[in-house]
Structure formats: C-alpha cells, structure tokens
N, C-alpha and C. Protein backbone atom coordinates (compact mmCIF):
# COMPACT_ATOMS: atom_id res chain seq x y z
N UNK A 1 153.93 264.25 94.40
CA UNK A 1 154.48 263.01 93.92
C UNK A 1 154.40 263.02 92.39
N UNK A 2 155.45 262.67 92.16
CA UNK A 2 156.07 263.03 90.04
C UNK A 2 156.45 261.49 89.94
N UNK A 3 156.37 260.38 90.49
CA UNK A 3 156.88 259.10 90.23
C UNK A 3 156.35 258.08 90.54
N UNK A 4 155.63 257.00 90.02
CA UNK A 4 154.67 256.16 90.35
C UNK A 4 155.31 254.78 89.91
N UNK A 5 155.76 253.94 90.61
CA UNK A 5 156.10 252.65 89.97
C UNK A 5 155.53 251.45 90.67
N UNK A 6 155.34 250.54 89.73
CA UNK A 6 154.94 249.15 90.11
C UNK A 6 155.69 248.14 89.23
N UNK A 7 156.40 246.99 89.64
CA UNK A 7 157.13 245.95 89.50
C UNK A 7 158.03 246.67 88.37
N UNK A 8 158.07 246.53 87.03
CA UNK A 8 158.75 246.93 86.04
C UNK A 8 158.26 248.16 85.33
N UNK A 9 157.24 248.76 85.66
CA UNK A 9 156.10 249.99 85.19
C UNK A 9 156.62 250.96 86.00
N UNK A 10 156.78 251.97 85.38
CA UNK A 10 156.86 253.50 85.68
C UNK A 10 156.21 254.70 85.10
N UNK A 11 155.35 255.37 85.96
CA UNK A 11 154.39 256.88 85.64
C UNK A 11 155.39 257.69 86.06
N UNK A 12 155.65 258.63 85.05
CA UNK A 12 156.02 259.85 85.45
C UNK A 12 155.12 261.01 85.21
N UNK A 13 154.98 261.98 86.17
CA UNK A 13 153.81 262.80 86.24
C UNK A 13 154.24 263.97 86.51
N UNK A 14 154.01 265.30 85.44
CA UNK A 14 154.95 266.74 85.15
C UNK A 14 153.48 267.55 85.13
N UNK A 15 153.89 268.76 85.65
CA UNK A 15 152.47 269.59 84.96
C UNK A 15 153.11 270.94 83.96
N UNK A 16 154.33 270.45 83.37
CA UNK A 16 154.85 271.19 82.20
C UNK A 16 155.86 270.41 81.49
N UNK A 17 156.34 270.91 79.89
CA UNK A 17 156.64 270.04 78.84
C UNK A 17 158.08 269.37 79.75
N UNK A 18 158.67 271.12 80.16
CA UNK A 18 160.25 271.45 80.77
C UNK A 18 160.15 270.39 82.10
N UNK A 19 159.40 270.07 82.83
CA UNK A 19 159.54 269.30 84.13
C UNK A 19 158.97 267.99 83.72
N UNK A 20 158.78 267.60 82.74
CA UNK A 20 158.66 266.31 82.37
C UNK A 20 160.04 265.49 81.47
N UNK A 21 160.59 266.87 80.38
CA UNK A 21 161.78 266.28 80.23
C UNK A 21 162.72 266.42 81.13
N UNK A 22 162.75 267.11 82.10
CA UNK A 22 163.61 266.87 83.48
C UNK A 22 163.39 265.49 83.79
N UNK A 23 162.60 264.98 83.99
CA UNK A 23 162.23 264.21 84.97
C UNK A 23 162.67 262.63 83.57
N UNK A 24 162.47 262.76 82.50
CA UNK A 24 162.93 261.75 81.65
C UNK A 24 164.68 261.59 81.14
N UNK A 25 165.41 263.10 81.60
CA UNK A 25 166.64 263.20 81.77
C UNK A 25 166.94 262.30 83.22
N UNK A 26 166.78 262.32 84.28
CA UNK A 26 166.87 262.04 85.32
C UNK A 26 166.52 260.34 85.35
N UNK A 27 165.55 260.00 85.07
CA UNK A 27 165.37 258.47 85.01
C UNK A 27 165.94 257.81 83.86
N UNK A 28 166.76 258.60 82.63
CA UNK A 28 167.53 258.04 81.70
C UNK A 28 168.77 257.37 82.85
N UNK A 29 169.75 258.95 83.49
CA UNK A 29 170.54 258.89 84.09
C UNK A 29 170.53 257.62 85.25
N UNK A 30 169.78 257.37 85.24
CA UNK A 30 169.77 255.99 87.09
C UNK A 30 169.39 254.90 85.92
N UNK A 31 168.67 254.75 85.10
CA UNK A 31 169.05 253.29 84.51
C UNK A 31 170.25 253.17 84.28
N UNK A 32 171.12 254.26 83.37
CA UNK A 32 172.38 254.33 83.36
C UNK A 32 173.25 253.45 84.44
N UNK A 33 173.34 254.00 85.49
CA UNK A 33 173.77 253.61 86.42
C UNK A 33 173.39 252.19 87.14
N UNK A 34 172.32 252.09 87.05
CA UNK A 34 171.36 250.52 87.49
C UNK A 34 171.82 249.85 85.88
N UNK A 35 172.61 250.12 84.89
CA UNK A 35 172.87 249.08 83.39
C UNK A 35 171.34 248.67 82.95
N UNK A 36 170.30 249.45 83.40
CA UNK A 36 169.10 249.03 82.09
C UNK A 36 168.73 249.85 81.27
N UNK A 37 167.71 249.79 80.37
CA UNK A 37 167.50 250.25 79.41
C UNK A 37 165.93 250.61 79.14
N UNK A 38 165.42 251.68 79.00
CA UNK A 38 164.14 252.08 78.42
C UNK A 38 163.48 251.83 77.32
N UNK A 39 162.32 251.22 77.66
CA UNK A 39 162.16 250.40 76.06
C UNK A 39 161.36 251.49 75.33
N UNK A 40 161.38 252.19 74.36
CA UNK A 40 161.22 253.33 73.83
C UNK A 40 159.74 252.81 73.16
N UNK A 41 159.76 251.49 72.35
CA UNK A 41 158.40 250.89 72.35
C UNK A 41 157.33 250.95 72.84
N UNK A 42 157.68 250.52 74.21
CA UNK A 42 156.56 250.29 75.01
C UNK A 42 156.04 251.61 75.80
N UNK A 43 157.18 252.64 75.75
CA UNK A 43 156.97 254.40 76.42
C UNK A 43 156.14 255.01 75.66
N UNK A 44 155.54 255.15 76.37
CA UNK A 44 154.26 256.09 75.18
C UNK A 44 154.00 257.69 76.18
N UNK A 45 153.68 258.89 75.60
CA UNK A 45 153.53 260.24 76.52
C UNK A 45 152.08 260.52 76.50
N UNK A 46 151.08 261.14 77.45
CA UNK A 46 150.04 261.32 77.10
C UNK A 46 149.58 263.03 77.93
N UNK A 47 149.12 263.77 77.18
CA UNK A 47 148.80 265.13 77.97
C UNK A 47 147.39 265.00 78.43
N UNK A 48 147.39 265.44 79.62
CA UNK A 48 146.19 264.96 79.91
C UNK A 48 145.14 266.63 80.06
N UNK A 49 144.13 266.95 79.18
CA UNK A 49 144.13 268.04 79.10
C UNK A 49 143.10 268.89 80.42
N UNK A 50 143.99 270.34 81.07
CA UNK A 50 143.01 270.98 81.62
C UNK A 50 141.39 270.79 81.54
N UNK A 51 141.10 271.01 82.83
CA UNK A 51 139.66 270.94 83.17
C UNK A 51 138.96 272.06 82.64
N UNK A 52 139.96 273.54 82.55
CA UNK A 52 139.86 275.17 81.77
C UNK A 52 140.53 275.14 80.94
N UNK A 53 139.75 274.76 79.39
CA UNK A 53 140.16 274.79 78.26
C UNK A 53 140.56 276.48 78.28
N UNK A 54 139.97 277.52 78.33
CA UNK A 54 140.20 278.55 78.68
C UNK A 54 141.89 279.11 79.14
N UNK A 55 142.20 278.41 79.93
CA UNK A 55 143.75 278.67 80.51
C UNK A 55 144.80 277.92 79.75
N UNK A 56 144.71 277.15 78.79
CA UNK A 56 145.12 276.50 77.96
C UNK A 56 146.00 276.82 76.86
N UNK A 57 147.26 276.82 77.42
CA UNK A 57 148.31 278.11 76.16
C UNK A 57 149.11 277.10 75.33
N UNK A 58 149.03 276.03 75.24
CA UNK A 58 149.05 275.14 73.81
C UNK A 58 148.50 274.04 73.75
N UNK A 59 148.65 273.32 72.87
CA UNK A 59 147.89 272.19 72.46
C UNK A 59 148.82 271.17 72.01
N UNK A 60 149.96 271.81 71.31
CA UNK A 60 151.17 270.86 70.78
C UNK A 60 152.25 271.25 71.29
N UNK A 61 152.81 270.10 71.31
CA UNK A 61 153.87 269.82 72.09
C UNK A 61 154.97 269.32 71.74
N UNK A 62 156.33 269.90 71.63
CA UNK A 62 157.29 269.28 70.97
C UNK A 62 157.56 267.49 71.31
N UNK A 63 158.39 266.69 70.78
CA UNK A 63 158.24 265.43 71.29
C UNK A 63 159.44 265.19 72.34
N UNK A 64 159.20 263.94 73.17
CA UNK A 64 159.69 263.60 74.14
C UNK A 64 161.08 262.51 73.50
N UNK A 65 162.38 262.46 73.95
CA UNK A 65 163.26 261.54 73.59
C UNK A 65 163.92 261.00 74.63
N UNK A 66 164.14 259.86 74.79
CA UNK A 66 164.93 258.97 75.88
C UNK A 66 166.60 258.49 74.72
N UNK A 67 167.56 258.80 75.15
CA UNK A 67 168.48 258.85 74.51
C UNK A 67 168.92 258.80 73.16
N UNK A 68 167.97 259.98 72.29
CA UNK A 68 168.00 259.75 71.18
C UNK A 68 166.60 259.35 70.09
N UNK A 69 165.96 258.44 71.24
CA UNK A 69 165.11 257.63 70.61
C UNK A 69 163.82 258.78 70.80
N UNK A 70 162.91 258.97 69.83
CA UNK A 70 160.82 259.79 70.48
C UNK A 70 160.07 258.73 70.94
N UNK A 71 159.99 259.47 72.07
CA UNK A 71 158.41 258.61 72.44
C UNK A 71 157.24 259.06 71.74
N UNK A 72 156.22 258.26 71.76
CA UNK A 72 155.03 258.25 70.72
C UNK A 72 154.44 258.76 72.03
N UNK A 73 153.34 260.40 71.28
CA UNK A 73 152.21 260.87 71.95
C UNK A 73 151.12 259.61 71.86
N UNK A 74 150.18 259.55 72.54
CA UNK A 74 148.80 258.73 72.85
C UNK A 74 148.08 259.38 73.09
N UNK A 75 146.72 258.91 73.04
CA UNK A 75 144.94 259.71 73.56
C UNK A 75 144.70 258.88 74.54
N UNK A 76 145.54 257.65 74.70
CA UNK A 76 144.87 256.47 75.81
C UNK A 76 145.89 255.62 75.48
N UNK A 77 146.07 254.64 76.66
CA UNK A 77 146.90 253.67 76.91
C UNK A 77 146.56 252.63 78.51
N UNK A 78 147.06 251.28 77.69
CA UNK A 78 146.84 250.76 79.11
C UNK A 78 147.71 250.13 80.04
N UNK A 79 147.39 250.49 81.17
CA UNK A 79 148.41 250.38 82.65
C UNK A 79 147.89 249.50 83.12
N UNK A 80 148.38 248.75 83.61
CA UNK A 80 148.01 247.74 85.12
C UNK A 80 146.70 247.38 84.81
N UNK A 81 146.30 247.00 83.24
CA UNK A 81 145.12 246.40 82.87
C UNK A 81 144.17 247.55 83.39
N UNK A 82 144.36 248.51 83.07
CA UNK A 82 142.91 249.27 82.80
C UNK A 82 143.89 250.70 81.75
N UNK A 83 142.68 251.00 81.36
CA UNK A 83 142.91 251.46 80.09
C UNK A 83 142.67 253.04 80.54
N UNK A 84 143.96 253.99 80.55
CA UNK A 84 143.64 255.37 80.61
C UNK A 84 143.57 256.45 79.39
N UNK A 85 142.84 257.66 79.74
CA UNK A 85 142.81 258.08 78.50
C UNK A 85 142.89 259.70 78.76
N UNK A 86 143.19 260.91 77.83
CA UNK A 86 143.49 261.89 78.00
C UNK A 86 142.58 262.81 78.24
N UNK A 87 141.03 262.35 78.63
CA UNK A 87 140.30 262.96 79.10
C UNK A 87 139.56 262.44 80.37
N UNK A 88 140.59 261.55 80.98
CA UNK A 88 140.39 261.08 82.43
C UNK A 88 139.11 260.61 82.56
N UNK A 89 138.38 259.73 81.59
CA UNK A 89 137.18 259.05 81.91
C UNK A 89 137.48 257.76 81.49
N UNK A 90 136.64 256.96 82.14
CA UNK A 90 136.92 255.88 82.09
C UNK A 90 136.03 255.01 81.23
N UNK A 91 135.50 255.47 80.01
CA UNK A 91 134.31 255.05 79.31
C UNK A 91 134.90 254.11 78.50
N UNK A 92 136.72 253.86 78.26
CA UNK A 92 136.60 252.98 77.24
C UNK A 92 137.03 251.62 78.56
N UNK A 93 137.62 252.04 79.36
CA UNK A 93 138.14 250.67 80.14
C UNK A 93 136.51 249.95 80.36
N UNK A 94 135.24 250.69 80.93
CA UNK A 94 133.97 250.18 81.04
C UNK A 94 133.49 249.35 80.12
N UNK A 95 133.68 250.35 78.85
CA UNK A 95 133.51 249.64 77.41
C UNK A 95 134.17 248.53 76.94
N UNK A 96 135.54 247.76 77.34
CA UNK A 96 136.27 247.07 77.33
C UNK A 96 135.62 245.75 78.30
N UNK A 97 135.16 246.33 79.61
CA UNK A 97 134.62 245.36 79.93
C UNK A 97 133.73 244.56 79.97
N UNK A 98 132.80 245.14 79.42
CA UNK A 98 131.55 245.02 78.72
C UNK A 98 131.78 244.17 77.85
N UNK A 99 132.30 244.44 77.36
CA UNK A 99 132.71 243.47 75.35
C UNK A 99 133.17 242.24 75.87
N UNK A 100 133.82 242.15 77.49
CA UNK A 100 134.55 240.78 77.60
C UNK A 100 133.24 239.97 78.38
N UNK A 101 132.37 240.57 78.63
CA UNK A 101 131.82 239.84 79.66
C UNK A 101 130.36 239.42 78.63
N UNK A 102 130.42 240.22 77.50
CA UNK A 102 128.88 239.85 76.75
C UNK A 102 129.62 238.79 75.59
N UNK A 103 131.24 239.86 74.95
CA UNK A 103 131.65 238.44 74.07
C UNK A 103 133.22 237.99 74.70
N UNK A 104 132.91 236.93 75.07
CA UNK A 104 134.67 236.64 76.39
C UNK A 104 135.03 236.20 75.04
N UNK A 105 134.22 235.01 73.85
CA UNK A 105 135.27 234.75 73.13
C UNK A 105 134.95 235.02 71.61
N UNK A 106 136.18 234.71 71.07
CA UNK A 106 136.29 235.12 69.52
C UNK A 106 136.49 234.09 68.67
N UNK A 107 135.19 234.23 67.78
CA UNK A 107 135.20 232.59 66.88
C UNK A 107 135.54 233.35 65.43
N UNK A 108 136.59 232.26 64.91
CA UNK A 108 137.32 232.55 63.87
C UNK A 108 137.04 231.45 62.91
N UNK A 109 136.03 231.74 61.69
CA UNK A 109 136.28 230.87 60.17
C UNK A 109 136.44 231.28 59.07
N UNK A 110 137.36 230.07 58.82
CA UNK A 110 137.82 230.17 57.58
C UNK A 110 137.88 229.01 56.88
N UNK A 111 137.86 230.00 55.17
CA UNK A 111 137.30 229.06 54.13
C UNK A 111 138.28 228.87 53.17
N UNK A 112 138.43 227.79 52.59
CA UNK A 112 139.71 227.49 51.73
C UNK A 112 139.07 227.57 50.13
C-alpha cells in the first residue's frame, strides 16, 4: 500500500525518488480530472531514513514538483494531530504533549 487518505489528507508512500514522482504524476493527473487542485503549501516531502545507514546510496535528493510548483523537503511534520518525523520516533509528538498538559496556556504582557 503507496496511498493513505483521510477526509482531505493524503500520504503517499515510495521506497524510491522515481516511484514517488510516479506516484505525484499520477495523483496530479485524477485531481485533474476530479477539477481540484494541490495545495503546494501545505505538501511538504519527507525521507524517512534507512534503519542501515550502511546501504544508504544518497542522502540528497533532487526536489519534488506538482505542476510546476516544489514541494518543500521536512525533518517532521504534522498529520492527523500528531507530529511525524524522519527518524520515526515519536519524541517530539510526546514532547508536544507534555508542554500542553504542564503549560495548556500562554500568558501574554505587554507594556506600553
């Protein structure tokens, strides 16, 4: 499975540069056809790196474009309210929750 969607959210999931821009050619093409549009903003790409740094034959990666437009590489991003990151731990979404539950709120002063 290369396609993960929920309500207006879509994962696409490649384990190479070539089958990921396949797969962003291909979901250009059906919005096409469905008349919507990819918000290039909100698309962000993230590599998520081997477990064998060892087997590892690059590091950079040319960039990703949805008709024209680059998507922005990321180290982390957040989905469906939890926060993923390119080394598949979950220390900052924990850390996130933490901060809400010791400070839920944010006091703001100011001086004239």
């Amino acid at each position: 499975m290369n396609v993960f969607a929920y309500a207006d959210d879509v994962v696409l999931l490649a384990p190479s540069w070539h089958g990921m821009q396949d797969l962003i050619a291909i979901l250009s093409e059906c919005c096409k056809c469905l008349d919507l549009e990819c918000n290039v903003r909100k698309t962000k790409c993230m590599v998520v790196n081997p477990i064998s740094v060892g087997t590892t034959v690059r590091r950079t990666f040319p960039c990703f474009s949805i008709d024209g437009q680059i998507i922005e590489f990321v180290t982390e991003f957040k989905y469906l309210g939890h926060i993923l990151s390119e080394k598949m731990h979950d220390d900052c979404d924990i850390m996130r929750k933490v901060r809400n539950i010791v400070f839920p709120y944010t006091y703001v002063i100011t001086t004239f």
